[in-house]
Structure formats: C-alpha cells, structure tokens
N, C-alpha and C. Protein backbone atom coordinates (compact mmCIF):
# COMPACT_ATOMS: atom_id res chain seq x y z
N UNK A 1 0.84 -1.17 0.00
CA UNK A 1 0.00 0.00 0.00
C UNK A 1 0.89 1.23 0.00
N UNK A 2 0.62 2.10 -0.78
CA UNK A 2 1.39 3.35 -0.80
C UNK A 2 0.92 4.24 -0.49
N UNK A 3 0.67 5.34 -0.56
CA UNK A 3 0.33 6.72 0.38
C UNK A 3 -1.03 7.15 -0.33
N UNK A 4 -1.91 7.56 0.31
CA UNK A 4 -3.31 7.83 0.35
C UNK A 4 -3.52 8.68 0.68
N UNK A 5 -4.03 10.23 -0.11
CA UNK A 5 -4.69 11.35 0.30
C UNK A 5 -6.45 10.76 -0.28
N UNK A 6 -6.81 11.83 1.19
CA UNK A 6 -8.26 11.76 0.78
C UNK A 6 -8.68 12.85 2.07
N UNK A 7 -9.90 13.17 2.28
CA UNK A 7 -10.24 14.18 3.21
C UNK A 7 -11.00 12.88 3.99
N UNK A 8 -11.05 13.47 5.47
CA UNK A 8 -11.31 12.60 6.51
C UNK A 8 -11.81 13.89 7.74
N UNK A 9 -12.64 12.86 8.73
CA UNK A 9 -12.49 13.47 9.99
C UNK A 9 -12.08 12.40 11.08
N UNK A 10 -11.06 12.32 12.08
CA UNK A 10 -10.46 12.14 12.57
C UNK A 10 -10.98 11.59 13.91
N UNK A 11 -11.52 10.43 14.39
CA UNK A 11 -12.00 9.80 15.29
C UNK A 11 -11.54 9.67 16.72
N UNK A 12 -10.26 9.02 16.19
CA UNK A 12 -9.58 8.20 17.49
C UNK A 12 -8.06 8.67 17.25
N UNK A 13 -7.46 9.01 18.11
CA UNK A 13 -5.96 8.54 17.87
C UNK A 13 -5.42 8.50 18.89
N UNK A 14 -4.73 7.63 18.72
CA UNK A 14 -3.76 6.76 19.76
C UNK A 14 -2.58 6.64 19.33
N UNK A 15 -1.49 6.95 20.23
CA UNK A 15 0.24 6.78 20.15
C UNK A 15 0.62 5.40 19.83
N UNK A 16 1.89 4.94 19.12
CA UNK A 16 2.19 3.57 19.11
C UNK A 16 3.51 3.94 19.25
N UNK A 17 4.41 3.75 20.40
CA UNK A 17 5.99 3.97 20.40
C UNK A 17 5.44 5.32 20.60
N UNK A 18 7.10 5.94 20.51
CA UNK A 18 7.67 7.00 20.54
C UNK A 18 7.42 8.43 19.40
N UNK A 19 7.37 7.18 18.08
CA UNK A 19 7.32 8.01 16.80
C UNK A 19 5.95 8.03 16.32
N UNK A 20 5.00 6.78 16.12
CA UNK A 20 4.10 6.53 15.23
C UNK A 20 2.23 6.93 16.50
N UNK A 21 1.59 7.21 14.99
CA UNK A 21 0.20 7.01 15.78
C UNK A 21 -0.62 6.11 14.87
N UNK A 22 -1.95 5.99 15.79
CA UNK A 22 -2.86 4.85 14.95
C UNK A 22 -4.14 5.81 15.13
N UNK A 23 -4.70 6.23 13.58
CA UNK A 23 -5.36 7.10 13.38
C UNK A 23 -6.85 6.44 13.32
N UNK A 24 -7.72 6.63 13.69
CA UNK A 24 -9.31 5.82 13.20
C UNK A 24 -10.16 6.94 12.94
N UNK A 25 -10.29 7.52 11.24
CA UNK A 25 -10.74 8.27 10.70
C UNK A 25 -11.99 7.61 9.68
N UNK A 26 -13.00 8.65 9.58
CA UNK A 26 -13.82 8.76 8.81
C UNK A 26 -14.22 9.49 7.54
N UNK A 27 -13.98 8.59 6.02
CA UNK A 27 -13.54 9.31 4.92
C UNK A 27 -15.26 9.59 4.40
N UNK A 28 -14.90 10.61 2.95
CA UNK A 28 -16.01 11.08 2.92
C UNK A 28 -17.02 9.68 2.16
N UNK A 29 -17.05 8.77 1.62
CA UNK A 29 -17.90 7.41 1.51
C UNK A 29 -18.24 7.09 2.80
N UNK A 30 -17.91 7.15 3.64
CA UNK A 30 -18.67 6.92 4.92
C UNK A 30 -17.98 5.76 5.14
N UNK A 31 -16.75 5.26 4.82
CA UNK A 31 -15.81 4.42 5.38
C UNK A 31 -15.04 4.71 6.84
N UNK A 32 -15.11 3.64 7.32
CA UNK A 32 -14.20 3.83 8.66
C UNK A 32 -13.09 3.50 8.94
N UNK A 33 -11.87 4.22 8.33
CA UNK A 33 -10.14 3.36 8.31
C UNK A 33 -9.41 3.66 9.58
N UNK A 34 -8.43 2.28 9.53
CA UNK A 34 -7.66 2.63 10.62
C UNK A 34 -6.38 2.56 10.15
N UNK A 35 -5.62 3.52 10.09
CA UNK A 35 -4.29 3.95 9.09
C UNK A 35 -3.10 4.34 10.67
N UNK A 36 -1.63 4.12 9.86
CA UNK A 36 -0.68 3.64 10.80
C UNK A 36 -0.28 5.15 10.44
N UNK A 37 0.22 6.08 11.13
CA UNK A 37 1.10 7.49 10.55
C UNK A 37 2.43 7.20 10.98
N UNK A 38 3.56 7.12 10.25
CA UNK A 38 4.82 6.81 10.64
C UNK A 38 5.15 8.12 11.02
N UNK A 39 6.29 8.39 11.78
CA UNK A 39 7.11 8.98 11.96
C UNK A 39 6.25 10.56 12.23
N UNK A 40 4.86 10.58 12.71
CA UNK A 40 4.22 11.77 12.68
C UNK A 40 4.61 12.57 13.65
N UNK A 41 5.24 11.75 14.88
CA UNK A 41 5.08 13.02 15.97
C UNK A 41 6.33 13.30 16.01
N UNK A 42 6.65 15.02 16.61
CA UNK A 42 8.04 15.20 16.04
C UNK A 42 8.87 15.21 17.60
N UNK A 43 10.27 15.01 16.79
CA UNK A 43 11.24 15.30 18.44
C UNK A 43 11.68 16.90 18.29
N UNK A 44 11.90 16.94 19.95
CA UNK A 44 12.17 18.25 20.03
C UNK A 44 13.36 18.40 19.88
C-alpha cells in the first residue's frame, strides 16, 4: 500500500511507540479506516 490522500475526519488517535500514531478516521464514503502514521510526531 502506498500513500493515500483523501479528506477525513479524525475519530480516534492513539500513540504507538515514541514516533508513530494509529489514526481511526472517517472518509467522505462513509468508510471507517484505521491507518498507521509513521514517523508523525516530532522530536524536540
């Protein structure tokens, strides 16, 4: 799977580690994904 834009609203999110989160968003089809964000949160 490679990288996926689409517009969403943003449900749940939860930390995984240090770096990553686990996003549970709602796209506009009325799908409910749960997508991994690498490296999203930043160091200071």
């Amino acid at each position: 799977m490679g990288i996926v834009k689409t517009k969403a609203i943003i449900l749940r999110e939860s930390n995984m580690g240090d770096f990553d989160k686990m996003l549970t968003m709602l796209t506009p089809d009325l799908r409910q994904n749960i997508m991994c964000s690498k490296r999203s949160k930043k160091t200071q």
